[in-house]
PDB file of N, CA and C in Angstrom:
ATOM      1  N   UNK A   1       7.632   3.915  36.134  1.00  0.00           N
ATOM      2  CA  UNK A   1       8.014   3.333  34.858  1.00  0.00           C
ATOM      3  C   UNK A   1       9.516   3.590  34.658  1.00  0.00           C
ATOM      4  N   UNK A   2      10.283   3.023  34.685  1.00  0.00           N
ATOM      5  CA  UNK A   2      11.655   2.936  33.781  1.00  0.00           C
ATOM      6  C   UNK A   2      11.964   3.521  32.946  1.00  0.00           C
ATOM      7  N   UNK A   3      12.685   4.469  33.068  1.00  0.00           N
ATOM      8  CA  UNK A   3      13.851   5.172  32.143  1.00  0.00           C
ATOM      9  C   UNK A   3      14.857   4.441  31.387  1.00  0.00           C
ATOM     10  N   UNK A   4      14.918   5.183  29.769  1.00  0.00           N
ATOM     11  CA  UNK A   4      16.199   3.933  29.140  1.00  0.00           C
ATOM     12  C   UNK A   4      16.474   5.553  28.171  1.00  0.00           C
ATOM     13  N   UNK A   5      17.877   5.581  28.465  1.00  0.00           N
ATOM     14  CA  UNK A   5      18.707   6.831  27.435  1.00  0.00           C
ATOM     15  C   UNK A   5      19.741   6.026  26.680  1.00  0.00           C
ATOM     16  N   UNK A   6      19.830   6.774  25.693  1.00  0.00           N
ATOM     17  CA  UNK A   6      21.160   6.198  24.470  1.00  0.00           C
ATOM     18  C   UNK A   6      21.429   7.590  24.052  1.00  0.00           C
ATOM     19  N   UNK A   7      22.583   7.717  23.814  1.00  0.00           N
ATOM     20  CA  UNK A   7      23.740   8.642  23.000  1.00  0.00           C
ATOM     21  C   UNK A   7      23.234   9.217  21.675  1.00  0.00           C
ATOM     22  N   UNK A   8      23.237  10.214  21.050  1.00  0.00           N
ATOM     23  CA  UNK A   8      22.811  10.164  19.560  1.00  0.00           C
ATOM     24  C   UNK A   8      23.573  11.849  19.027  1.00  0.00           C
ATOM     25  N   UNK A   9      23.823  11.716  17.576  1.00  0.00           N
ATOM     26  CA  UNK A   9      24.432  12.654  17.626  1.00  0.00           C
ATOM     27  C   UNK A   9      23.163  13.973  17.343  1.00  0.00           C
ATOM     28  N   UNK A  10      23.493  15.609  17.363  1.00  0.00           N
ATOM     29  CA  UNK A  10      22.692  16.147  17.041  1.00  0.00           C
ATOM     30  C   UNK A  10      21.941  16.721  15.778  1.00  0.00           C
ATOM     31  N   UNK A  11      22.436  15.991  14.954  1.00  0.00           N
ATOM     32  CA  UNK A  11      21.659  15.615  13.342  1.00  0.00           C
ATOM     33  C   UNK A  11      20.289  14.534  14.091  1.00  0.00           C
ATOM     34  N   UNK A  12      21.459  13.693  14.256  1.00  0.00           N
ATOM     35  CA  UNK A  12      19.930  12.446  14.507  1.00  0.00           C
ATOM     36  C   UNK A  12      18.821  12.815  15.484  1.00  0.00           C
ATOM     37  N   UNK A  13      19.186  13.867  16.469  1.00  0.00           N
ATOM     38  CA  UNK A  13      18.393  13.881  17.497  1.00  0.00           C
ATOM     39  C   UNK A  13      17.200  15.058  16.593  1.00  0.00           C
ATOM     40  N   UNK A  14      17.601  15.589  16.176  1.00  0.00           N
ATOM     41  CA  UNK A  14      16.908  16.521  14.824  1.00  0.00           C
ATOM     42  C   UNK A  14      15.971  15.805  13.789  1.00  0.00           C
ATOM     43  N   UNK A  15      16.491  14.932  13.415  1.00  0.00           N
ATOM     44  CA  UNK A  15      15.703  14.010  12.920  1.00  0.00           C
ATOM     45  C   UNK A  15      14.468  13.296  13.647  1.00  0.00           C
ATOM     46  N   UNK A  16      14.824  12.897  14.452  1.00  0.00           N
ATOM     47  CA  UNK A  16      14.309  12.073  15.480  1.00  0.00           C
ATOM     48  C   UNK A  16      12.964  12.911  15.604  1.00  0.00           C
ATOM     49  N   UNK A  17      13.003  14.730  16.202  1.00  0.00           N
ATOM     50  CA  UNK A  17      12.147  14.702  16.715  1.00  0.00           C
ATOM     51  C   UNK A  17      11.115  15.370  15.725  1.00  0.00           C
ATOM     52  N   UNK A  18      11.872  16.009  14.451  1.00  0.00           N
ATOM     53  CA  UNK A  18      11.030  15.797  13.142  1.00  0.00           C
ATOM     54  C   UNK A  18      10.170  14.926  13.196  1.00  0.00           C
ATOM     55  N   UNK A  19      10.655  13.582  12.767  1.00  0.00           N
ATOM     56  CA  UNK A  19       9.924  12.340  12.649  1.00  0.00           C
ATOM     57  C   UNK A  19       8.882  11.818  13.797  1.00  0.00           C
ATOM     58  N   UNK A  20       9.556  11.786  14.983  1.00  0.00           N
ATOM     59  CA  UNK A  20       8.317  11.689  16.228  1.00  0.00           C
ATOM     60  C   UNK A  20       7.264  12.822  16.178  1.00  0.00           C
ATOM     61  N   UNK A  21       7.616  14.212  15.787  1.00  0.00           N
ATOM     62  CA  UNK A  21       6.059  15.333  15.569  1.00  0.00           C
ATOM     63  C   UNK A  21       6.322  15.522  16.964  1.00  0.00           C
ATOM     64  N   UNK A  22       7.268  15.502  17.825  1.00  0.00           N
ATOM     65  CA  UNK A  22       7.170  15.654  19.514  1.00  0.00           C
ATOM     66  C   UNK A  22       7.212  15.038  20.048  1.00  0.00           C
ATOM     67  N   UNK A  23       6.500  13.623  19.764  1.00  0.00           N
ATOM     68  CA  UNK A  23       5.930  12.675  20.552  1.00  0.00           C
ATOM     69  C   UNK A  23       7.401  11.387  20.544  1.00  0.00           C
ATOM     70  N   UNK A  24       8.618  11.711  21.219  1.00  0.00           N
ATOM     71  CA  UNK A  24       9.635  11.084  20.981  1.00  0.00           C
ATOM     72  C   UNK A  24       9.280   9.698  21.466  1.00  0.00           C
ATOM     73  N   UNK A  25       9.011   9.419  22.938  1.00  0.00           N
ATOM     74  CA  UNK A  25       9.071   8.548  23.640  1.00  0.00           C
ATOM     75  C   UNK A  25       7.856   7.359  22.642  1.00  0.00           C
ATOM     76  N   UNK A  26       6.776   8.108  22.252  1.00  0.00           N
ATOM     77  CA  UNK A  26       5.394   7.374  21.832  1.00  0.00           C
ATOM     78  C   UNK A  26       6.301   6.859  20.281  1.00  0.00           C
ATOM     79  N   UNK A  27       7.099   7.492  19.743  1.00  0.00           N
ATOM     80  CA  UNK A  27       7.677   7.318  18.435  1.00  0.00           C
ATOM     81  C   UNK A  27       8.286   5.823  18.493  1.00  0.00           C
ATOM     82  N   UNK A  28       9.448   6.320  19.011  1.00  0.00           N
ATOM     83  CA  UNK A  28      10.410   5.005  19.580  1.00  0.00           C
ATOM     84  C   UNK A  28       9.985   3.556  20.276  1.00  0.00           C
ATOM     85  N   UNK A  29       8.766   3.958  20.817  1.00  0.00           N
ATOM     86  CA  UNK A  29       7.837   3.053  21.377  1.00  0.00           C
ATOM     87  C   UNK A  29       7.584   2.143  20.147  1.00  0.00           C
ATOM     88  N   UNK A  30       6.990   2.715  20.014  1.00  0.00           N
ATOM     89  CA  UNK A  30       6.084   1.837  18.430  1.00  0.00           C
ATOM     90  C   UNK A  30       6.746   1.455  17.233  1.00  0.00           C
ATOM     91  N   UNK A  31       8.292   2.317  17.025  1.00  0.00           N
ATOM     92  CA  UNK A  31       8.903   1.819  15.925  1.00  0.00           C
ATOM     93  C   UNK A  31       9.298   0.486  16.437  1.00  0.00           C
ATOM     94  N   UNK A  32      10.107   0.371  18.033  1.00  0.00           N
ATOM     95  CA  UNK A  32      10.399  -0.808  18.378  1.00  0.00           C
ATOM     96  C   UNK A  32       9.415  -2.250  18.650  1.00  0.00           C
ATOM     97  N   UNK A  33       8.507  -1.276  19.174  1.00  0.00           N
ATOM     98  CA  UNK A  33       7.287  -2.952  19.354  1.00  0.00           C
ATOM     99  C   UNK A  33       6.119  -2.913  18.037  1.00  0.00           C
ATOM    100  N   UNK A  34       6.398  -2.507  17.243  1.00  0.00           N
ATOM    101  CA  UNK A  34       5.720  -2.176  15.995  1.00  0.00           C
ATOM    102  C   UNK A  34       4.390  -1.730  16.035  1.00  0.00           C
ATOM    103  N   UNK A  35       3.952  -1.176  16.616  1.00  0.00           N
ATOM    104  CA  UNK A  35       2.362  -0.525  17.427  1.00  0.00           C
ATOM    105  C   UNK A  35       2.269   0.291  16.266  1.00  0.00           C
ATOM    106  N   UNK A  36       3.199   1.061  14.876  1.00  0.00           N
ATOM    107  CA  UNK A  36       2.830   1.940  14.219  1.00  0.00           C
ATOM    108  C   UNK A  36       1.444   0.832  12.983  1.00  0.00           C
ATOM    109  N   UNK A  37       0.662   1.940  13.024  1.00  0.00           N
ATOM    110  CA  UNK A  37      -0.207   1.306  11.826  1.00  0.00           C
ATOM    111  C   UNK A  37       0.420   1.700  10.481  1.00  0.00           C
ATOM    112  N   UNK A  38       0.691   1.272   9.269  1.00  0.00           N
ATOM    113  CA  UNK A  38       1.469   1.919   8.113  1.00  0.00           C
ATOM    114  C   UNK A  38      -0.341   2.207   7.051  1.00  0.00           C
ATOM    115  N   UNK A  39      -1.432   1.866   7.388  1.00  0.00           N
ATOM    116  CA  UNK A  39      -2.523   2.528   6.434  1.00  0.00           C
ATOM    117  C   UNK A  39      -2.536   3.486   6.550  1.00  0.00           C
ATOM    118  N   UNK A  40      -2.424   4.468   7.555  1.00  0.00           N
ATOM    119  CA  UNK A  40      -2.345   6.067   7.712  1.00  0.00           C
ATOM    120  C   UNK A  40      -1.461   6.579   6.354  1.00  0.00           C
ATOM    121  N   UNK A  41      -0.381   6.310   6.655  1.00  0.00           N
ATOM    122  CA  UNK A  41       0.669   6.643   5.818  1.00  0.00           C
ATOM    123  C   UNK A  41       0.541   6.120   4.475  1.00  0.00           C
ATOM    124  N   UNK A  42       0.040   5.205   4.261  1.00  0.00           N
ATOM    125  CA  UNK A  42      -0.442   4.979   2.554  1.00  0.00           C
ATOM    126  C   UNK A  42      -1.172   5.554   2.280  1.00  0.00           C
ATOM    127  N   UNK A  43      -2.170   6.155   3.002  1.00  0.00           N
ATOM    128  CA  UNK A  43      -3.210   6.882   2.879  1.00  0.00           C
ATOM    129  C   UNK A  43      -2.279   8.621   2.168  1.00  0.00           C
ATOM    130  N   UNK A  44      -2.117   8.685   3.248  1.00  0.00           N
ATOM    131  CA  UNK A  44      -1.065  10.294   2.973  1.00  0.00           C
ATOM    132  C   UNK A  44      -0.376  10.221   1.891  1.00  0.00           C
ATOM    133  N   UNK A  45      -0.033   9.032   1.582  1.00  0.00           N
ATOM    134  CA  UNK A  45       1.401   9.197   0.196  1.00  0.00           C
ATOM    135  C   UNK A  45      -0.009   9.180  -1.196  1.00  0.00           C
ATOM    136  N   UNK A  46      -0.708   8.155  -1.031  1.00  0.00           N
ATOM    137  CA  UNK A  46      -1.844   8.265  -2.276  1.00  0.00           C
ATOM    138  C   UNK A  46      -2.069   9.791  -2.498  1.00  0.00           C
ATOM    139  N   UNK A  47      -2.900   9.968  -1.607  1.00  0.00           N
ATOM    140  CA  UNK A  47      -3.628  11.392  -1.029  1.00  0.00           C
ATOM    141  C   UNK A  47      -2.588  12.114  -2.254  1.00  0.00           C
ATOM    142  N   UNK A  48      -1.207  12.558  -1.655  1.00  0.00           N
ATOM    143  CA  UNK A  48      -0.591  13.770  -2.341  1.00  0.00           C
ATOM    144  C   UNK A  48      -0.031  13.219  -4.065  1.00  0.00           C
ATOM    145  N   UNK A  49      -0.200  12.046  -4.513  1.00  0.00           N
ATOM    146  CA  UNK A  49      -0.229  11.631  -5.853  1.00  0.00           C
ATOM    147  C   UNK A  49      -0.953  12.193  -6.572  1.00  0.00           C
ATOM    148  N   UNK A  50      -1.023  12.793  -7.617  1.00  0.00           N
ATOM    149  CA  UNK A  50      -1.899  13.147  -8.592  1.00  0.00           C
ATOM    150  C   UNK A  50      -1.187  13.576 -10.215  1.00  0.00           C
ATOM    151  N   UNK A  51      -1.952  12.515 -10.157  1.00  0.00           N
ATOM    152  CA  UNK A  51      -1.582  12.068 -11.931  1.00  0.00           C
ATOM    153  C   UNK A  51      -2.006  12.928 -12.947  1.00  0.00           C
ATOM    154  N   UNK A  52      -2.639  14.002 -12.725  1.00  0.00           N
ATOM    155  CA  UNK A  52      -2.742  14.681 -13.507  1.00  0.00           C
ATOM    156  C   UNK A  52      -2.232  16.031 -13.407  1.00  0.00           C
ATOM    157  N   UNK A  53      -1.467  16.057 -12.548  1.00  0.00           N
ATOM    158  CA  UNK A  53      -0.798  17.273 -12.224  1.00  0.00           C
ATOM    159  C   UNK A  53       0.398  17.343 -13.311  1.00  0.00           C
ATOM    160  N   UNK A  54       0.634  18.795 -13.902  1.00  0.00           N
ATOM    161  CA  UNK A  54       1.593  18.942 -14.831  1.00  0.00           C
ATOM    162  C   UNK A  54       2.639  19.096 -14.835  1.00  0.00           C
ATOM    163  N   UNK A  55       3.475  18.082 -15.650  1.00  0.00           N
ATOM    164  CA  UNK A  55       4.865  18.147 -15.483  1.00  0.00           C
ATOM    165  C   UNK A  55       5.361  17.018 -14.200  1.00  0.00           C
ATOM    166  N   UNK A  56       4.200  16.287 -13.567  1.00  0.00           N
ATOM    167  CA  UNK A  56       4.260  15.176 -12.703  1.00  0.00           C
ATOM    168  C   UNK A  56       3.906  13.635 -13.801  1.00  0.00           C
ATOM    169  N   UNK A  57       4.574  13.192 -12.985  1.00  0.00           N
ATOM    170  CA  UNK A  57       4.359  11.806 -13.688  1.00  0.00           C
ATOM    171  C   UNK A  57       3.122  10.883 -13.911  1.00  0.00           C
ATOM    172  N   UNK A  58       2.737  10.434 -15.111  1.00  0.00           N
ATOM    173  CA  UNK A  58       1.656   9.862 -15.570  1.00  0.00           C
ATOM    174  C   UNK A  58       1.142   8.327 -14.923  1.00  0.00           C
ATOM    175  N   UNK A  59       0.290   7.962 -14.883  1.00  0.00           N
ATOM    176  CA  UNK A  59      -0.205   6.890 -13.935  1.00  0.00           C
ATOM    177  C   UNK A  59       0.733   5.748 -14.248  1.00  0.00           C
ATOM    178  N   UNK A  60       0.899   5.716 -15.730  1.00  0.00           N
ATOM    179  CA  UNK A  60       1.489   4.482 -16.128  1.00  0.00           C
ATOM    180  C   UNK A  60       2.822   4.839 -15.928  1.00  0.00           C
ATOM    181  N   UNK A  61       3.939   5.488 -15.329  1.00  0.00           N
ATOM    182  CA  UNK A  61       5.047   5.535 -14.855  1.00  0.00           C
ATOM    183  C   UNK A  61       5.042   5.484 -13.544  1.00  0.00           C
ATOM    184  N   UNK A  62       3.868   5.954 -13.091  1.00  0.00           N
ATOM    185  CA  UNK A  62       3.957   5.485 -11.229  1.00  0.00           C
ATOM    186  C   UNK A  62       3.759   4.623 -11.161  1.00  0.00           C
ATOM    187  N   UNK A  63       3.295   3.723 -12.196  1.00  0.00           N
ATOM    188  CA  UNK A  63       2.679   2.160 -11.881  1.00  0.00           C
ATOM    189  C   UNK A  63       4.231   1.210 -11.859  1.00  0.00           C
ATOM    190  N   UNK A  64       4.956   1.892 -12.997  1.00  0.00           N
ATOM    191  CA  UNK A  64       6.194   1.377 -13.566  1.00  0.00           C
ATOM    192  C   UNK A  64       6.737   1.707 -12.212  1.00  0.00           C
ATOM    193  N   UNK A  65       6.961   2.563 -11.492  1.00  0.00           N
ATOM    194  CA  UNK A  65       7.753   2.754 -10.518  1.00  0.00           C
ATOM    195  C   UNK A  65       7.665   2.142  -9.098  1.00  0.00           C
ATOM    196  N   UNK A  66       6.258   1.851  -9.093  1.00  0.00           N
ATOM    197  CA  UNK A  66       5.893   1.449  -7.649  1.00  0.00           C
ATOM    198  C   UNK A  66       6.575  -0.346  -8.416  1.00  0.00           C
ATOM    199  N   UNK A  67       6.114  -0.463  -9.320  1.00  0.00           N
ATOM    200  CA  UNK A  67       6.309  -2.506  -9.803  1.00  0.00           C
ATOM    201  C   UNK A  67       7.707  -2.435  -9.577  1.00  0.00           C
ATOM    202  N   UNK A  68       9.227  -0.947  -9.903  1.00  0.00           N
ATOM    203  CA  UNK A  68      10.395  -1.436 -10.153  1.00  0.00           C
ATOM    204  C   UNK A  68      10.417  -1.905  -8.224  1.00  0.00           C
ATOM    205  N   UNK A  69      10.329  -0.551  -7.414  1.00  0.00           N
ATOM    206  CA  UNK A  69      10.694  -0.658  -6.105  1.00  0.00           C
ATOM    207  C   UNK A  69       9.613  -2.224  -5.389  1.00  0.00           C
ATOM    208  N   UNK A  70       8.956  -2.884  -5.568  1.00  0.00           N
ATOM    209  CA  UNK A  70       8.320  -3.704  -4.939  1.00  0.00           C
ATOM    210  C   UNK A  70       9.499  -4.771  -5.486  1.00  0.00           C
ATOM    211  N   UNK A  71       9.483  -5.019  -6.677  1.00  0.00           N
ATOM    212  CA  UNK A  71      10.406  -5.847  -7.118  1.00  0.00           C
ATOM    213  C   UNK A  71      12.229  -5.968  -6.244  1.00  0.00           C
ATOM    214  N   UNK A  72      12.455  -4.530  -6.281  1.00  0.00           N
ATOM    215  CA  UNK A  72      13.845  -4.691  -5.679  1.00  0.00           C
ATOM    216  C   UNK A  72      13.822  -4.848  -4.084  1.00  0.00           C
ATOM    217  N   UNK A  73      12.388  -4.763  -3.903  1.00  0.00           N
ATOM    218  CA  UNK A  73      12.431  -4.635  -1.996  1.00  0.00           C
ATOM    219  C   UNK A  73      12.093  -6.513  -2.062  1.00  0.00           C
ATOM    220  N   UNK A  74      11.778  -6.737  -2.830  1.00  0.00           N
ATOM    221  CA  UNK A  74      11.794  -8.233  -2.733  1.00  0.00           C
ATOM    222  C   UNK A  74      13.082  -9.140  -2.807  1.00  0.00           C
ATOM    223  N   UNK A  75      13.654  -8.638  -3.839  1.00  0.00           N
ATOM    224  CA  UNK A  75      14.866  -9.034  -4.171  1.00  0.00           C
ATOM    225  C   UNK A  75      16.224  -9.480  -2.881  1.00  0.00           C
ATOM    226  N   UNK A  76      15.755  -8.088  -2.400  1.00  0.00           N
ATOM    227  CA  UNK A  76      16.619  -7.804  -0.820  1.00  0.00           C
ATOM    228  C   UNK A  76      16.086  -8.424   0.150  1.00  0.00           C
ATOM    229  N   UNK A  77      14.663  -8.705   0.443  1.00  0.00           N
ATOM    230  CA  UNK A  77      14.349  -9.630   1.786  1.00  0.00           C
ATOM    231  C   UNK A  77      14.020 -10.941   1.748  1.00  0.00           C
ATOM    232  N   UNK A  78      14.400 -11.103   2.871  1.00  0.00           N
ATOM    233  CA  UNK A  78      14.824 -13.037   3.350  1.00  0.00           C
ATOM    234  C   UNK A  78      13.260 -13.146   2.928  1.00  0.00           C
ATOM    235  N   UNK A  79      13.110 -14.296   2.637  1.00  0.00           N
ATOM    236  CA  UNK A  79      11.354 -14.992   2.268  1.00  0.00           C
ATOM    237  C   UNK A  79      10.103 -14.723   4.071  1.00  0.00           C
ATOM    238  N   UNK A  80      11.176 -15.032   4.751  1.00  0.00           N
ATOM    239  CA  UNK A  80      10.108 -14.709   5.921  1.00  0.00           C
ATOM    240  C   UNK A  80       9.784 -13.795   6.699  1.00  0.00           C
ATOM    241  N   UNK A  81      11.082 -12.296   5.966  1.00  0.00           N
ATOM    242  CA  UNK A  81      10.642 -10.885   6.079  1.00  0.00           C
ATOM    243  C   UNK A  81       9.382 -10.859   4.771  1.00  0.00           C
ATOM    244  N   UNK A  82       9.109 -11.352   3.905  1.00  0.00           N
ATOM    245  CA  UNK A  82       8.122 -11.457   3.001  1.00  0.00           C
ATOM    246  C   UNK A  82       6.919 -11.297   3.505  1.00  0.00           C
ATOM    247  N   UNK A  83       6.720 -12.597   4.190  1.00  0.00           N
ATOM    248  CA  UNK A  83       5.840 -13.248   4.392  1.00  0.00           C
ATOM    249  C   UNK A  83       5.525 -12.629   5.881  1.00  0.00           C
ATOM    250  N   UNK A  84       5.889 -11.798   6.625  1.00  0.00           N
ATOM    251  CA  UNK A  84       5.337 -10.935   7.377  1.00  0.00           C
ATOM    252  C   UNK A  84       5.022  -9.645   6.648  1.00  0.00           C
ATOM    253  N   UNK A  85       5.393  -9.445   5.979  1.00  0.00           N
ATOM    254  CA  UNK A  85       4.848  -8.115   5.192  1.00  0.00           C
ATOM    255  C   UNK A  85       3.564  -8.357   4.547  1.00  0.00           C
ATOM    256  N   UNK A  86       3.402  -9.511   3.927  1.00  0.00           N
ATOM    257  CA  UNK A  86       2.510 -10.061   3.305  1.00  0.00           C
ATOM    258  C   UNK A  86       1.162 -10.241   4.387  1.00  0.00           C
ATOM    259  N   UNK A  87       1.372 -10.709   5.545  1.00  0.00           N
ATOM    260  CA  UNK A  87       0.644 -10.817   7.139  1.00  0.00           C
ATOM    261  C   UNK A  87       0.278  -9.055   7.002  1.00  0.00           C
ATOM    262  N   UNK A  88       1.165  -8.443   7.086  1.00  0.00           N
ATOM    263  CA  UNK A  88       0.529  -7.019   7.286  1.00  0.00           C
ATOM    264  C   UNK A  88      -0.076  -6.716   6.905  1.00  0.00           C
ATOM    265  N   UNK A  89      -0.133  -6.836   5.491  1.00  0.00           N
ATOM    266  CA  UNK A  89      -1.312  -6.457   4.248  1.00  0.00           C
ATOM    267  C   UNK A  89      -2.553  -6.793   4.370  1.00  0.00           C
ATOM    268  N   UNK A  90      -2.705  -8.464   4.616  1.00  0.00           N
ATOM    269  CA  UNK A  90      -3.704  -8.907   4.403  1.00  0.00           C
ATOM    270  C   UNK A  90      -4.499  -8.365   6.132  1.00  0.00           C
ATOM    271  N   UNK A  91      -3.756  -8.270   7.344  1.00  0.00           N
ATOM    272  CA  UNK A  91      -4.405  -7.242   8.388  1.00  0.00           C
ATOM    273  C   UNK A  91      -4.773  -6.411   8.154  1.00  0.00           C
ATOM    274  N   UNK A  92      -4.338  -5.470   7.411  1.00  0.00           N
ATOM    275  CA  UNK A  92      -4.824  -3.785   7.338  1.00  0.00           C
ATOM    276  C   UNK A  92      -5.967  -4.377   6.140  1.00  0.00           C
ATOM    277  N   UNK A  93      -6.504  -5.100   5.932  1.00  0.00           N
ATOM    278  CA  UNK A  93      -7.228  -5.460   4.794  1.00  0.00           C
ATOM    279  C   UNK A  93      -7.182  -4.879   3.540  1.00  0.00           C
ATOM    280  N   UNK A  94      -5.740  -4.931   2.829  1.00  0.00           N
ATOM    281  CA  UNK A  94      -5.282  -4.532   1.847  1.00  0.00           C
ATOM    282  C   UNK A  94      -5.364  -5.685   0.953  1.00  0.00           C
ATOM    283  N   UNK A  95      -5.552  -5.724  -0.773  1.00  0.00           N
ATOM    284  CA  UNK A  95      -5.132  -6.795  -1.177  1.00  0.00           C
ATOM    285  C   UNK A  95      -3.630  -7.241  -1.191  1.00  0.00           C
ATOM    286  N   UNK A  96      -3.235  -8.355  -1.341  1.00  0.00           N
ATOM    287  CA  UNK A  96      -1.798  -8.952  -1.534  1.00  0.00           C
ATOM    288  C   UNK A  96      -1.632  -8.988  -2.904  1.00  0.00           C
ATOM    289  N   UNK A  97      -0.250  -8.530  -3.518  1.00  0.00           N
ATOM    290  CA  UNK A  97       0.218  -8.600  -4.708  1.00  0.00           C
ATOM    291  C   UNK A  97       0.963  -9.875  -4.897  1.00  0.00           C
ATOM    292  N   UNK A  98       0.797 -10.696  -5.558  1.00  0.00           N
ATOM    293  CA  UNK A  98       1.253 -12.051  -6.232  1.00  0.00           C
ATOM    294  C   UNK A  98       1.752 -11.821  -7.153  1.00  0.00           C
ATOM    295  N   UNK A  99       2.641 -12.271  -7.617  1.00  0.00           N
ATOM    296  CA  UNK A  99       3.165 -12.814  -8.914  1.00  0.00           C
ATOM    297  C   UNK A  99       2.909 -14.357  -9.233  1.00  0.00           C
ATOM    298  N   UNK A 100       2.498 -14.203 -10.667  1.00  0.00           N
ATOM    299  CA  UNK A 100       1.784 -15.656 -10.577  1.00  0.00           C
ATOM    300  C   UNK A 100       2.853 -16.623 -11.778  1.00  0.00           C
TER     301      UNK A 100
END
């Protein structure tokens, strides 16, 4: 199999292997050919939410917060970065959010 190296400084390479958990080569793999599944990770971010925790934010401000950031991540992508995101969703058998 083929070897491929690139330059990086040693912040990023720190980062890098944070983020890979070890698994550099399997990381980079999948960020580039998109092999990562993102339900895991929604899973994990729900998971550590809890709305009733004190002095954490109330449902109806996470709601406010998740509507501001969906809104501005829209704002910023071309219609047919959309509309693959939108493809993703409805794969992982998530519902799709519309605005009607």
């Amino acid at each position: 199999m083929p070897t491929i190296c690139f330059r990086c400084s040693e912040a990023e390479k720190a980062e890098l292997e944070v983020r890979a958990n070890g698994e550099i080569s399997a990381y980079i793999r999948a960020r580039l050919f998109n092999e990562d599944d993102v339900k895991p990770l929604l899973e994990q971010l729900l998971l550590r939410f809890d709305p009733t925790e004190s002095g954490g934010p109330g449902y109806g401000s996470m709601e406010g917060l998740l509507a501001e950031v969906l809104l501005l991540l829209r704002m910023t992508m071309k219609p047919d970065v959309q509309r693959e995101a939108r493809a993703e969703v409805e794969r992982l058998g998530l519902p799709v959010w519309a605005t009607e």
